[in-house]
Every structure is written in C-alpha cells, then in structure tokens.
C-alpha atoms as a PDB file:
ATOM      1  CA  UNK A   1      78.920  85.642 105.590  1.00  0.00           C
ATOM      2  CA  UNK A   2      81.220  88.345 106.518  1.00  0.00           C
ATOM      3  CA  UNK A   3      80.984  91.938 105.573  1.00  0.00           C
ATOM      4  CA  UNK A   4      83.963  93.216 103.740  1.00  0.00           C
ATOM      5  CA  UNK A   5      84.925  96.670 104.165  1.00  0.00           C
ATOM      6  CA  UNK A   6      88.070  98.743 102.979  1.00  0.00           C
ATOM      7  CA  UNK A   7      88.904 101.610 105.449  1.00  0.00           C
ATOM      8  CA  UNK A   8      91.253 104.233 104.512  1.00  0.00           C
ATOM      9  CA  UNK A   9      93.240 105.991 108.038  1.00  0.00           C
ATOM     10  CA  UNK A  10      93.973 109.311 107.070  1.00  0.00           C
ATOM     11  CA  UNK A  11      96.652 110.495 109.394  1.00  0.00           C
ATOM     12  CA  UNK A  12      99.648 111.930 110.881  1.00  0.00           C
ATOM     13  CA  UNK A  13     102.776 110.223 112.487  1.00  0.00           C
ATOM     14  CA  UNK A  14     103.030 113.021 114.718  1.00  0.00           C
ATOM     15  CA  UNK A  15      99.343 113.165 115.947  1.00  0.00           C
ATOM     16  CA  UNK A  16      98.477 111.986 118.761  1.00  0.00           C
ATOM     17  CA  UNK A  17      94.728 111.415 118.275  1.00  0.00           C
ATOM     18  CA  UNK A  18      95.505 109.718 115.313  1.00  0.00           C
ATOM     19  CA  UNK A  19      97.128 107.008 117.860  1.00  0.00           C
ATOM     20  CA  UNK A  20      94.062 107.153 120.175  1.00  0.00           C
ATOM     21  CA  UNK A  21      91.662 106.633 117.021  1.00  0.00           C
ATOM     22  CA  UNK A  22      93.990 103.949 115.051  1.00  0.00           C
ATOM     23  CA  UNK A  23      93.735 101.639 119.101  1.00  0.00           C
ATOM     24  CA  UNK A  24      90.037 102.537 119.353  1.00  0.00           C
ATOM     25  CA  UNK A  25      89.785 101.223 115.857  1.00  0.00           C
ATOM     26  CA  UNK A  26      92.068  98.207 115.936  1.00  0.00           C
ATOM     27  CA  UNK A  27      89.629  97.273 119.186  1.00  0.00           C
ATOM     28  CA  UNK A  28      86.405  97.886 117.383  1.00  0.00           C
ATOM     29  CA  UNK A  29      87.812  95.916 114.471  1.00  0.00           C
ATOM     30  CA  UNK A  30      88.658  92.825 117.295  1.00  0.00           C
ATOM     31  CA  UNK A  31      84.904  92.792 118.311  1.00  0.00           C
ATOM     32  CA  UNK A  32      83.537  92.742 114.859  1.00  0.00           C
ATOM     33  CA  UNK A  33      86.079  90.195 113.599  1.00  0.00           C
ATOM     34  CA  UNK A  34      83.530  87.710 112.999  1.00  0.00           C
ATOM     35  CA  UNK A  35      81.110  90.068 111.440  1.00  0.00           C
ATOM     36  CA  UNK A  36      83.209  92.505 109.342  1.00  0.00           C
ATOM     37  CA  UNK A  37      86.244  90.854 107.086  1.00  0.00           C
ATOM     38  CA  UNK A  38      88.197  94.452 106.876  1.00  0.00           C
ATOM     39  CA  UNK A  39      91.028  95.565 104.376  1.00  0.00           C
ATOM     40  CA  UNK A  40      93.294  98.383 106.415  1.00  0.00           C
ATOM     41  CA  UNK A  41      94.964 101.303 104.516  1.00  0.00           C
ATOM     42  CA  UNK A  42      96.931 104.311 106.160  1.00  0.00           C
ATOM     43  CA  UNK A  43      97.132 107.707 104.103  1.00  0.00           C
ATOM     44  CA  UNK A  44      99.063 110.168 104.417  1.00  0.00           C
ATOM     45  CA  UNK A  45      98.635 113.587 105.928  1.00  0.00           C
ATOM     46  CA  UNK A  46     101.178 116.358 107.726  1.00  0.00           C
ATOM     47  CA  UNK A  47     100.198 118.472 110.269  1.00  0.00           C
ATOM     48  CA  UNK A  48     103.715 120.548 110.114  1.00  0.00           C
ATOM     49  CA  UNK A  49     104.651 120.175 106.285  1.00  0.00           C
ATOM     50  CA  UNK A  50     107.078 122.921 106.673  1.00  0.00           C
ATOM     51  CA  UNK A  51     108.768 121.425 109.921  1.00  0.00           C
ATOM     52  CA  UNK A  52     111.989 122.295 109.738  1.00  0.00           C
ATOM     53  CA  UNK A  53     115.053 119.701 110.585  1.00  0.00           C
ATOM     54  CA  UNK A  54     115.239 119.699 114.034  1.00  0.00           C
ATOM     55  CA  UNK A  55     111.718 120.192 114.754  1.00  0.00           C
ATOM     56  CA  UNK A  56     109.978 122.650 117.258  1.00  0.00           C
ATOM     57  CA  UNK A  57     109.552 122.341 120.929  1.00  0.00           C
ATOM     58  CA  UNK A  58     105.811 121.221 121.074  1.00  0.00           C
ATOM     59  CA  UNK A  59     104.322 123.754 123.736  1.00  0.00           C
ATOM     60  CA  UNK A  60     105.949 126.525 122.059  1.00  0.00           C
ATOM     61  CA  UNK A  61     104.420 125.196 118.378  1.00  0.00           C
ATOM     62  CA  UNK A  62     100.980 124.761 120.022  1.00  0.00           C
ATOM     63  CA  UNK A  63     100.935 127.878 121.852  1.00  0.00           C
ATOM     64  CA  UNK A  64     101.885 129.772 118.099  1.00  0.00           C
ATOM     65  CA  UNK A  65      99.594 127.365 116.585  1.00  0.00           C
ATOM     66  CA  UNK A  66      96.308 127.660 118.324  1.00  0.00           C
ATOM     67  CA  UNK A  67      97.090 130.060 120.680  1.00  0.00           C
ATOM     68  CA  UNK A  68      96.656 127.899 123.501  1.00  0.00           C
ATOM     69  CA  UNK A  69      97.822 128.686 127.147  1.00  0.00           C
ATOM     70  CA  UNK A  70     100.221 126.794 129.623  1.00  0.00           C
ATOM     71  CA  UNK A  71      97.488 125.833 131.323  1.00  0.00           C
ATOM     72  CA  UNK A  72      95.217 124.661 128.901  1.00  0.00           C
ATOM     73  CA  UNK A  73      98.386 122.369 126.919  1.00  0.00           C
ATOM     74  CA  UNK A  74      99.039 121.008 130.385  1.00  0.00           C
ATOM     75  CA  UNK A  75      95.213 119.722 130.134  1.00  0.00           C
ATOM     76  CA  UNK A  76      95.238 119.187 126.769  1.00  0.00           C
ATOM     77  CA  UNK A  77      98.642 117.062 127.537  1.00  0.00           C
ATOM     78  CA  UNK A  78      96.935 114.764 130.121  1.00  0.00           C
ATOM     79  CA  UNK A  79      93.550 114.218 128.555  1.00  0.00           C
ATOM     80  CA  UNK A  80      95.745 112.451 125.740  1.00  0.00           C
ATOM     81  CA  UNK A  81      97.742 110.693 128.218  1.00  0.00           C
ATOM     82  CA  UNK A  82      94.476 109.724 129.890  1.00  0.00           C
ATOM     83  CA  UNK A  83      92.875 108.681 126.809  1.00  0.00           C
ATOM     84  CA  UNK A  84      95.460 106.720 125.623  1.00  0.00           C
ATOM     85  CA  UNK A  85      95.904 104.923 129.126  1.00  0.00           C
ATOM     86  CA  UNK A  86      92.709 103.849 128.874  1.00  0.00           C
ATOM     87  CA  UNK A  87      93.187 101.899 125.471  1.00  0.00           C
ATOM     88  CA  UNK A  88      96.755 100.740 126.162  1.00  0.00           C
ATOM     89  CA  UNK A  89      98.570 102.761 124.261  1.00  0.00           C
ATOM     90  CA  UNK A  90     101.377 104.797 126.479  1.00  0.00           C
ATOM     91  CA  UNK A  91     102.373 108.413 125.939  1.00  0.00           C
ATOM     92  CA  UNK A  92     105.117 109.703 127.946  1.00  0.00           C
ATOM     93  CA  UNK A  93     105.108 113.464 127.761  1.00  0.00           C
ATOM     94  CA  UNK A  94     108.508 113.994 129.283  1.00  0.00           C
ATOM     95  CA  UNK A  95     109.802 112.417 125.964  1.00  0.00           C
ATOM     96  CA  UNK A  96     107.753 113.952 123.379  1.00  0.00           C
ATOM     97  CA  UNK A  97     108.725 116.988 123.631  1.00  0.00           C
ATOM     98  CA  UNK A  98     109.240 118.169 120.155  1.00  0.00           C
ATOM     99  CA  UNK A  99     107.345 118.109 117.234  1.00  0.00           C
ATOM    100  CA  UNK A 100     109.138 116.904 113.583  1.00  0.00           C
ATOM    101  CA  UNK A 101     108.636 116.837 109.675  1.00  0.00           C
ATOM    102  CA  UNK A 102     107.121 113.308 108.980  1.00  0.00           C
ATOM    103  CA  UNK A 103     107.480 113.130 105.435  1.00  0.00           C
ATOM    104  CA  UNK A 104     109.798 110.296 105.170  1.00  0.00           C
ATOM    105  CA  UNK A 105     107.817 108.556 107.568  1.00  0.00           C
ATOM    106  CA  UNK A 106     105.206 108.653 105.196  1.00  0.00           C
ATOM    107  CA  UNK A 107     107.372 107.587 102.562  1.00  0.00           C
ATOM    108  CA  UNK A 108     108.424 104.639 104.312  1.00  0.00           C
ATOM    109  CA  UNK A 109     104.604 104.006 104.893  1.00  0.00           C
ATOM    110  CA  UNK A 110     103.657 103.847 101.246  1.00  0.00           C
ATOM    111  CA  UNK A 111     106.791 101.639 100.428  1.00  0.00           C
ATOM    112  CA  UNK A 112     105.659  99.256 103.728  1.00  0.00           C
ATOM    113  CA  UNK A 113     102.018  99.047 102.254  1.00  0.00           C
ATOM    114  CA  UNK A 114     103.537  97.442  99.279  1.00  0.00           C
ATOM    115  CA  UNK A 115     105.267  95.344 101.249  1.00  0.00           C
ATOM    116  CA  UNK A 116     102.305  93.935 103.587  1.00  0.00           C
ATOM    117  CA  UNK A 117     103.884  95.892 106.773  1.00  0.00           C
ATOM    118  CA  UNK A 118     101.794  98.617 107.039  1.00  0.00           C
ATOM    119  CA  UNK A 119     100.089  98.240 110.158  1.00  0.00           C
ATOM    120  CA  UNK A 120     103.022  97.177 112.095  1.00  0.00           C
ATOM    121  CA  UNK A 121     104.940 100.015 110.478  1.00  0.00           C
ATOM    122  CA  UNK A 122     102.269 102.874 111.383  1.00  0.00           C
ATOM    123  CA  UNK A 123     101.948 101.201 115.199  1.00  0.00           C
ATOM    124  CA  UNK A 124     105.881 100.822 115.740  1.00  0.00           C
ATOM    125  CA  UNK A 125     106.056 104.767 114.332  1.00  0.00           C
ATOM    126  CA  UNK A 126     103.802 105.905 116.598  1.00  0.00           C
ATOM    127  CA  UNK A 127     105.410 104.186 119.714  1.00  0.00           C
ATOM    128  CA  UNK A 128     108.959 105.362 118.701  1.00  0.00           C
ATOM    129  CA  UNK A 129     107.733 109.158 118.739  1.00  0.00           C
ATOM    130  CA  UNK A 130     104.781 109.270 121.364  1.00  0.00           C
ATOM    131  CA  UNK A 131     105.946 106.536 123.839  1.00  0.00           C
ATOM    132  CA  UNK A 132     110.114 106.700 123.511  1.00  0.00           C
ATOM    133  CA  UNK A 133     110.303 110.482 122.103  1.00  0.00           C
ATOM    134  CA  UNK A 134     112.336 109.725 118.582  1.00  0.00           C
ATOM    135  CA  UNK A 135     112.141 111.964 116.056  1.00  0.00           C
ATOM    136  CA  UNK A 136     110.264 110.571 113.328  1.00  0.00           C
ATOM    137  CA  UNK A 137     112.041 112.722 110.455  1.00  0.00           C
ATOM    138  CA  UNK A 138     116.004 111.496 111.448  1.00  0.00           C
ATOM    139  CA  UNK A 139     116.426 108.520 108.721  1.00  0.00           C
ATOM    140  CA  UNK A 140     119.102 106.618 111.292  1.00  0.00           C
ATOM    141  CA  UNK A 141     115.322 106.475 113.723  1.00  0.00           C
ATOM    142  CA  UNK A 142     113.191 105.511 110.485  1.00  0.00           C
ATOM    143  CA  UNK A 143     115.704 102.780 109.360  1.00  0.00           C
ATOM    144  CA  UNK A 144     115.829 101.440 112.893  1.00  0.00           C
ATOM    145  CA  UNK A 145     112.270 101.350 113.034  1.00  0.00           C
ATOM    146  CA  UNK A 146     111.655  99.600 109.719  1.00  0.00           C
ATOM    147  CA  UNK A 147     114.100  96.678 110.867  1.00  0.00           C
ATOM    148  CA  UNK A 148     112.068  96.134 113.832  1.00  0.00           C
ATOM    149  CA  UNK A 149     109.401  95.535 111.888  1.00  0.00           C
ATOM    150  CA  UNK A 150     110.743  93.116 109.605  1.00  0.00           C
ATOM    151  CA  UNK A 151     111.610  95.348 106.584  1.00  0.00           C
ATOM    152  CA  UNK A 152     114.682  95.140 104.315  1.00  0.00           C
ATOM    153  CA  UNK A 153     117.444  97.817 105.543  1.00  0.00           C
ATOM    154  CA  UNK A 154     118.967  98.061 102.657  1.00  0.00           C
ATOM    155  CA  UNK A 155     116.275  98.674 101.127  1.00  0.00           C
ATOM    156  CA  UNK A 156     115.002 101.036 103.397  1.00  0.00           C
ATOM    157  CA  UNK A 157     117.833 103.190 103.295  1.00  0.00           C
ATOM    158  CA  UNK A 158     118.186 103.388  99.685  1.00  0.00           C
ATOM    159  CA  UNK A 159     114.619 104.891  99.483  1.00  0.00           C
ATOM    160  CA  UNK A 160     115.310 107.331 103.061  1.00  0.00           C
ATOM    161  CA  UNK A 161     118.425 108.226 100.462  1.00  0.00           C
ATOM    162  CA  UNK A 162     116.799 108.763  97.566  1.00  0.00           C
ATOM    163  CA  UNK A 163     112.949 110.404  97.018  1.00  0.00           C
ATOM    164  CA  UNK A 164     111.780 107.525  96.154  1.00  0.00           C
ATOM    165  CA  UNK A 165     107.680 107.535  96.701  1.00  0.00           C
ATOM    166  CA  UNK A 166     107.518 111.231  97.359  1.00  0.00           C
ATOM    167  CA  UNK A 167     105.279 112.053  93.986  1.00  0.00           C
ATOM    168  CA  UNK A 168     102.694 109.331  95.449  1.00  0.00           C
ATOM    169  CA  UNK A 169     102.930 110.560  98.790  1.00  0.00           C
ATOM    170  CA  UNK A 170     102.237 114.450  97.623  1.00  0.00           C
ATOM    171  CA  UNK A 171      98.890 112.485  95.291  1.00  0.00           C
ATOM    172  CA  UNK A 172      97.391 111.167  98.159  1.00  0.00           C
ATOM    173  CA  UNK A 173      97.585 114.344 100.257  1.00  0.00           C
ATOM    174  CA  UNK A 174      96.556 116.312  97.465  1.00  0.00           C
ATOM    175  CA  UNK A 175      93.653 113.879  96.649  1.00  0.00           C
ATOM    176  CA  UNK A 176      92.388 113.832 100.624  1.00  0.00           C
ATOM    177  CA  UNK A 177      93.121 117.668 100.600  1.00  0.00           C
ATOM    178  CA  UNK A 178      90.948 118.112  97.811  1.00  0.00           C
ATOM    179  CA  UNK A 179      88.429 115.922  98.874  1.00  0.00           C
ATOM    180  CA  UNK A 180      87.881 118.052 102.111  1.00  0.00           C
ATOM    181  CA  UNK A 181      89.758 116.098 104.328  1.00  0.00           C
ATOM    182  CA  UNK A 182      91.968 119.233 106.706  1.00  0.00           C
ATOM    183  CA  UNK A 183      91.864 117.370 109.904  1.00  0.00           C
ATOM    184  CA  UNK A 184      93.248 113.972 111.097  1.00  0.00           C
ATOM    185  CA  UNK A 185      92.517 111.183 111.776  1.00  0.00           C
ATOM    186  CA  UNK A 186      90.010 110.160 109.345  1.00  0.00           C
ATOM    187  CA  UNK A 187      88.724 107.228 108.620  1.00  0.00           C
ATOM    188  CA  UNK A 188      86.993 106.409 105.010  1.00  0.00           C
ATOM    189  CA  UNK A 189      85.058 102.903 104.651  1.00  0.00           C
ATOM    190  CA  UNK A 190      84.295 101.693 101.247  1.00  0.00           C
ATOM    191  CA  UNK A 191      85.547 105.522  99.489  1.00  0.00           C
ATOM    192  CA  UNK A 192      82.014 106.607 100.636  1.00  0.00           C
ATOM    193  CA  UNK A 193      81.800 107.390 104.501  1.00  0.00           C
ATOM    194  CA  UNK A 194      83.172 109.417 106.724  1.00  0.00           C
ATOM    195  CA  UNK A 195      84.293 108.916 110.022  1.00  0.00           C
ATOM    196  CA  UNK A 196      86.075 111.791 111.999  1.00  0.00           C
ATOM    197  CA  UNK A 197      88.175 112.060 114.983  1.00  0.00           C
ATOM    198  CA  UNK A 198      89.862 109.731 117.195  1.00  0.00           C
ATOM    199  CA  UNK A 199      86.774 108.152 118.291  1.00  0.00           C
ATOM    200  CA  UNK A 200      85.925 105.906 121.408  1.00  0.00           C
ATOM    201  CA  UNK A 201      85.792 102.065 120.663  1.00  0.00           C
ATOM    202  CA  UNK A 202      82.119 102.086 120.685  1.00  0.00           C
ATOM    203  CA  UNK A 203      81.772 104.416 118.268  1.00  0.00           C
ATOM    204  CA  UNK A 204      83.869 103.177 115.629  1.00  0.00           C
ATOM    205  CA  UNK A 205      82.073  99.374 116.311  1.00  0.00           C
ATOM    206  CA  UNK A 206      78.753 101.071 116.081  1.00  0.00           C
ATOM    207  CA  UNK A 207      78.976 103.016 112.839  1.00  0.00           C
ATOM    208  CA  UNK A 208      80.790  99.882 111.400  1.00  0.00           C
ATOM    209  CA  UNK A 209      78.540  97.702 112.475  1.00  0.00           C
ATOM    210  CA  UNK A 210      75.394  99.713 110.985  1.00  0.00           C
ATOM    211  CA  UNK A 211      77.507 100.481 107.552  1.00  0.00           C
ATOM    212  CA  UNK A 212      77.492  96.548 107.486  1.00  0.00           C
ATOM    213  CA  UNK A 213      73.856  95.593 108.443  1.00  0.00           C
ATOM    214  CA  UNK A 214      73.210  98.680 105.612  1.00  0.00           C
ATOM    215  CA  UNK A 215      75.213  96.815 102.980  1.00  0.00           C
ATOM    216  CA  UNK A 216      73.504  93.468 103.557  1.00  0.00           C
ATOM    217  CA  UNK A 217      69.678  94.344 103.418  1.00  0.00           C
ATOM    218  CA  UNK A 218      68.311  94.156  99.793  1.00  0.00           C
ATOM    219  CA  UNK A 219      68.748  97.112  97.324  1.00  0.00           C
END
C-alpha cells in the first residue's frame, strides 16, 4: 500500500529557487509515484510585500537587498539559470529583469486551490515571470494566465477586482511567519517536517522516501 503524505510548498511567485525546488520536487514525486500517494498544497509567502506598482529593477533590488556585487549577481544569475537547465525548467535573464508585488498572484492561488488548478496555476505563474518576463502583479497578465490554465475569466477578474481572498492569504503568511518559516521555499509533509531550500531531486526523494518507510514500521 501506498504512503500518503500532504506537503505544504511554502513559496514565492517571484523566487526563483522556489521554481528550482517545486521541478526537483515534482521529479522526486514521479519516482516515488508508486510508493508515496501525495496531496500537493502551495502557501503563500512574499519576498517584496511592499513592492511597489511597477516593481524594481532586480540587480538594483538585490544589490540594496543583500548587498551583493555586479559580479557576484552575475554568478548568482547563472547558477539559477544553470540549475534550472538542468531540471528543465528555462529562465531567461534578459526578460526577468524586474522584480514585482505578487499578492494577487497569491490570491489567485488560493481561489485556484479551490478550484483543483493549483499546480498548473503555480507552474504557468512561474513560467510567465521567470521564462517570458511578465509581471506577475499586472491583473491583464494574471487573468491571461488563469485562462490558460483552464480557469473561469470572469471569474477571475471579478476577484483581481475585488479583494476577494486577501484575509486568507494574510492567515496563511501570518501562520507560516509565526511558525518560523522567513525563507522560501519550504516544504512541510504531514504539518510535522521540515524541508528547506530548493533542493536537488535526490534529496527531496530521499527524505520522502525515509518519512514513508518511518510511517509504516510499527508504533
């Protein structure tokens, strides 16, 4: 019998690990598909909650933000590219070149888990901004986006027009916040363990894997 686990992705829209962990975890998941019967959830969490319309050129945020040097974003830039070469996933830093206010994004993404679109929401998101350089805060992008995924436009622009979901979002940040949760991505299983960082594939199948063999030997 299968293992059932509920996993909990902590994460931002704009974060680029968070893409490199959510395709090293969607591959782990594919090898332990006959071993581990999984139930997917994506939380919020902003990096940039006080992004601005309009957003911020990204080397100049980084280089206020951690201080970091031309050279060492230009290395910073292609280790992400590299990384996410490696598990498909395509970033194309000429395009991302700013960096936005996601909260609607995330609004959309509690509204889409409701709706069973979740996944396809969070990976279509993520290609829009990293891969085609949209800005994931314009509603005109969002509603595109949540079309291509199958998801009502009308509906979707009545809640970008409204702030509809916004008190649930700000719960779940506050509850992760407050939980100890101040970097992304992170990925619960089963409310219980931790697992931090955009980790390789063979990490994520490893500590899954062992969390399951755990929960099957005898109490």
């Amino acid at each position: 019998m299968s293992a059932r686990m509920k996993l909990d992705f902590v994460s931002d829209v704009s974060c680029p690990w968070c893409a490199i962990g959510l395709q090293a975890l969607l591959a782990a998941l594919g090898r332990l598909r006959n071993d581990i019967e999984t139930e997917l959830h994506f939380q919020p969490f902003e990096l940039n909650p006080e992004m601005g319309p309009g957003g911020q050129d990204i080397a100049e945020h980084i280089a206020q933000k951690y201080g970091s040097s031309v050279q060492q974003f230009a290395q910073r830039q292609e280790m992400i590219r590299t990384r996410g070469a490696e598990l498909g996933f395509r970033f194309d830093m000429g395009k991302r070149t700013r960096i936005y206010n996601t909260f609607d994004a995330h609004r959309l993404l509690h509204w889409a888990g409701l709706e069973g679109k979740q996944l396809q929401l969070k990976q279509a998101l993520f290609d829009a901004y990293f891969t085609d350089g949209a800005d994931p805060g314009n509603h005109a992008v969002l509603a595109g986006i949540a079309a291509q995924v199958g998801l009502d436009p009308a509906r979707t622009r009545e809640i970008l027009a409204s702030d509809q979901y916004a008190a649930e979002v700000r719960a779940r940040e506050e509850f992760y916040r407050d939980h100890g949760i101040n970097a992304v991505p992170a990925v619960i299983v089963n409310d219980r363990h931790l697992i931090e960082g955009g980790q390789p594939v063979d990490v994520f199948e490893g500590v899954l894997r062992q969390l399951a063999d755990k929960a099957a030997q005898p109490a």
